[in-house]
Protein backbone atom coordinates (compact mmCIF):
# COMPACT_ATOMS: atom_id res chain seq x y z
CA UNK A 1 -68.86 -112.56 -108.41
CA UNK A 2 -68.48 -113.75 -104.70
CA UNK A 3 -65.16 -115.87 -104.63
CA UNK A 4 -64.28 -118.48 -102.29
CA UNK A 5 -61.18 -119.87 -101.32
CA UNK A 6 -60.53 -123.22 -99.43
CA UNK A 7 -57.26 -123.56 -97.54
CA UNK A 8 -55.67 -126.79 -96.00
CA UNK A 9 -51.28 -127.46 -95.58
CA UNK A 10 -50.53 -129.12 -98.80
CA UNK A 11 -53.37 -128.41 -100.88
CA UNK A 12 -54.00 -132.01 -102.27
CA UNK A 13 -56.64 -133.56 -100.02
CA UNK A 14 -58.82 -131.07 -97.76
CA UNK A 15 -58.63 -128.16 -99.68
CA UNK A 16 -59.30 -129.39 -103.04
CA UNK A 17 -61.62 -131.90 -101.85
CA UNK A 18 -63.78 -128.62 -100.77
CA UNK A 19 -63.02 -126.93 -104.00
CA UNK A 20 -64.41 -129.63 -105.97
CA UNK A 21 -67.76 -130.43 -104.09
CA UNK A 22 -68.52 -126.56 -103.50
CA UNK A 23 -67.84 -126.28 -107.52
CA UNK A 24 -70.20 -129.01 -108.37
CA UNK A 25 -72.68 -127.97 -105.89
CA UNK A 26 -72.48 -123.98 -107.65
CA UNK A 27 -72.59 -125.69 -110.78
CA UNK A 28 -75.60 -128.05 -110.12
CA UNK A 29 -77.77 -124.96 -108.73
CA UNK A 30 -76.86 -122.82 -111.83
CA UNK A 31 -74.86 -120.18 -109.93
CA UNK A 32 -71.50 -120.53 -111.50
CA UNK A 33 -71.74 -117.21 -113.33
CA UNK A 34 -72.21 -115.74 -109.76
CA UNK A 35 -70.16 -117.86 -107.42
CA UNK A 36 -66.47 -119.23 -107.98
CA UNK A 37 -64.15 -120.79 -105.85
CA UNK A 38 -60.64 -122.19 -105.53
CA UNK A 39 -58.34 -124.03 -103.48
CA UNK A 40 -54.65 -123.57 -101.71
CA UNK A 41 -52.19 -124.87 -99.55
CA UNK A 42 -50.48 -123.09 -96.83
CA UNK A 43 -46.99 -124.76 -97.41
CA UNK A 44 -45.75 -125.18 -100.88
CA UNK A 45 -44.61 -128.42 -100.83
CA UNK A 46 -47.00 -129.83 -103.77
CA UNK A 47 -47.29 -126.66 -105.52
CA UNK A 48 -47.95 -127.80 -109.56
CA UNK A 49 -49.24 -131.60 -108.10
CA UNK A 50 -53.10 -133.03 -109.24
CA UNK A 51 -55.22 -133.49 -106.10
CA UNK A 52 -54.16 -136.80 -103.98
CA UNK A 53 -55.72 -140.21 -105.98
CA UNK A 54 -57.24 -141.23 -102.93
CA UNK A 55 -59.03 -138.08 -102.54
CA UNK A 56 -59.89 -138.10 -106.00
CA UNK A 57 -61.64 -141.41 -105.80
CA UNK A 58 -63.84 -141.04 -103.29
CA UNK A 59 -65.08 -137.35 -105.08
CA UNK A 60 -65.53 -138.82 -108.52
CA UNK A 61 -67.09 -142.36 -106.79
CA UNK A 62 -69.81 -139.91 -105.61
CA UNK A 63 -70.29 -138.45 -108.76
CA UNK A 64 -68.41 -135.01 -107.94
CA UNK A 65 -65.58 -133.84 -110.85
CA UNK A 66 -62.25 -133.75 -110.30
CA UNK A 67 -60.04 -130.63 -111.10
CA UNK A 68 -57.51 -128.32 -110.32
CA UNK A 69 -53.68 -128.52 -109.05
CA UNK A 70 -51.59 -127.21 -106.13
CA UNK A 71 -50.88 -123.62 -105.44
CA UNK A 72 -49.76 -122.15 -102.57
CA UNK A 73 -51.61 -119.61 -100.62
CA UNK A 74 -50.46 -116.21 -101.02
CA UNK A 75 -51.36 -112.76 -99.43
CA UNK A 76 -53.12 -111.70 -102.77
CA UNK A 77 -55.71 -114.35 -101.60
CA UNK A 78 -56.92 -110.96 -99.07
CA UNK A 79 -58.05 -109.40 -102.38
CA UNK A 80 -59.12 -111.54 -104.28
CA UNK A 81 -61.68 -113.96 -102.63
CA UNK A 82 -64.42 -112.48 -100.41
CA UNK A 83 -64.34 -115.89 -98.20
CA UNK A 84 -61.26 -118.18 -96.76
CA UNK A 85 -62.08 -121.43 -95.66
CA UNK A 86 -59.98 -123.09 -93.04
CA UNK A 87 -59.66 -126.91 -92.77
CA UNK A 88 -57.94 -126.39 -89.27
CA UNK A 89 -56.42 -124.34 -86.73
CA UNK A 90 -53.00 -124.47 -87.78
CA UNK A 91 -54.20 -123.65 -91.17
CA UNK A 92 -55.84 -120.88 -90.19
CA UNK A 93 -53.15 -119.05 -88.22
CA UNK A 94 -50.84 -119.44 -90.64
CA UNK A 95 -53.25 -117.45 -93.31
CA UNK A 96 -54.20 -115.24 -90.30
CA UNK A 97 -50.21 -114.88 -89.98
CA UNK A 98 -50.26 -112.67 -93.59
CA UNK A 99 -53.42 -110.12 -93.38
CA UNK A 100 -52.79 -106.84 -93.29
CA UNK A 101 -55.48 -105.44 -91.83
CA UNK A 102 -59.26 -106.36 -89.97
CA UNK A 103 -60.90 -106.57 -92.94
CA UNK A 104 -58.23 -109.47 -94.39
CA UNK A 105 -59.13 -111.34 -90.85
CA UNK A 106 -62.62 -110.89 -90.76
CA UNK A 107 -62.89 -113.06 -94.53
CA UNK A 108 -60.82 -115.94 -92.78
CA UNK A 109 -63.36 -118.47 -91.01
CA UNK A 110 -63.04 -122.26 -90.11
CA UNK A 111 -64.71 -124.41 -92.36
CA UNK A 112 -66.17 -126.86 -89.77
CA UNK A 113 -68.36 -124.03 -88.61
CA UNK A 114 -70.82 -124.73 -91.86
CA UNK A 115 -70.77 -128.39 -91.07
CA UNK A 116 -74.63 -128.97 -89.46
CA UNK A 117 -74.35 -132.90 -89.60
CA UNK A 118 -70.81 -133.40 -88.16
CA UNK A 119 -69.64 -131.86 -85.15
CA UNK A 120 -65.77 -131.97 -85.35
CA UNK A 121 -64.09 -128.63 -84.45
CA UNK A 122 -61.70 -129.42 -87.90
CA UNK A 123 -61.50 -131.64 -90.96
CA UNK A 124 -58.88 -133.90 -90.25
CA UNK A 125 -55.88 -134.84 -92.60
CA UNK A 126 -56.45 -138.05 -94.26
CA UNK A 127 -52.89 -137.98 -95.75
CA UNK A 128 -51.30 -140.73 -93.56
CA UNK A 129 -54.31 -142.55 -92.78
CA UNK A 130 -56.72 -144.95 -94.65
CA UNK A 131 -59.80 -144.84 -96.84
CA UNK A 132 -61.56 -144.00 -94.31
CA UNK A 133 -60.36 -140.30 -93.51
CA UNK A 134 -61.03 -139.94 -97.16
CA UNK A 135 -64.46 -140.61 -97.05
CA UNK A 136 -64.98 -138.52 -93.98
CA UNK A 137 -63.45 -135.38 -95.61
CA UNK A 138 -65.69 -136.09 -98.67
CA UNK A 139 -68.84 -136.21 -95.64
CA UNK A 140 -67.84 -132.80 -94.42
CA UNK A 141 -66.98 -131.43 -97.29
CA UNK A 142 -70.32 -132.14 -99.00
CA UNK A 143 -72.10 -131.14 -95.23
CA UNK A 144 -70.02 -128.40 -94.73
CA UNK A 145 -70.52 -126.70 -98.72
CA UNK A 146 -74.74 -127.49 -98.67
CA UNK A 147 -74.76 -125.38 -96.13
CA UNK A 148 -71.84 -122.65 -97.55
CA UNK A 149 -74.04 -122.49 -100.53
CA UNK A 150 -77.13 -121.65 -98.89
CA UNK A 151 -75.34 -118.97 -96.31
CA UNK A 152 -74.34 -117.40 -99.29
CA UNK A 153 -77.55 -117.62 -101.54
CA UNK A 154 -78.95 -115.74 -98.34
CA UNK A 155 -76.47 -113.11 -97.36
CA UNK A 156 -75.05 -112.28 -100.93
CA UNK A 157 -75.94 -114.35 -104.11
């Protein structure tokens, strides 16, 4: 099983948002006995919480299930997911801030860098903002996990 985990701050927009549309894109191809994935939050602040409605929304508006709740993002991550996704760079040094080793590093990767249809360097929070930074997460997160998918349908699945 080839386990991926997506990682924003609070774990109730990006992060989940990711989780969900990767999960319904593993589902939809028929790989869910093969490829699993999960979501976390580098602070703990909404640790136990649902995903964020607005987030939610936009996800189920497009036909994606909703699931999951908040966890925070902990160094057993290292072990147990062969991929860490990154929403942005302060996200990522802060996971980067708890491997052990080269190996632990080497999993940790920026999600943007599967996007192929958007070009920003990060997903950007839509906590404080509109409906709008919803609905652009939701366009790089189903940009950026198409292309996850078929990166690992080639290199591992």
């Amino acid at each position: 099983m080839y386990k991926v985990l997506f990682v924003c701050m609070g774990n109730i927009c990006r992060s989940p948002a990711g989780d969900n549309v990767f999960r319904h894109l593993v589902r939809e191809a028929g790989l869910a006995d093969r490829i699993s994935c999960d979501s976390a939050g580098t602070l703990d602040y909404h640790v136990g919480k649902s995903p964020d409605p607005r987030m939610s929304a936009v996800l189920r508006r497009r036909g994606i299930p909703v699931e999951g709740r908040a966890r925070h993002f902990k160094k057993a991550d290292f072990q147990d997911f062969d991929l860490i996704l990154t929403m942005d760079e302060d996200n990522r040094r802060n996971v980067l801030s708890l491997a052990d080793s080269p190996a632990d590093e080497h999993k940790v990767k920026p999600f943007a860098e599967f996007c192929s249809e958007h070009d920003l360097p990060e997903v950007p929070d839509p906590y404080y903002g509109g409906d709008e930074g919803f609905e652009l997460v939701a366009d790089l997160m189903e940009d950026g996990c198409t292309n996850l998918l078929e990166h690992i349908r080639k290199t591992v699945a």
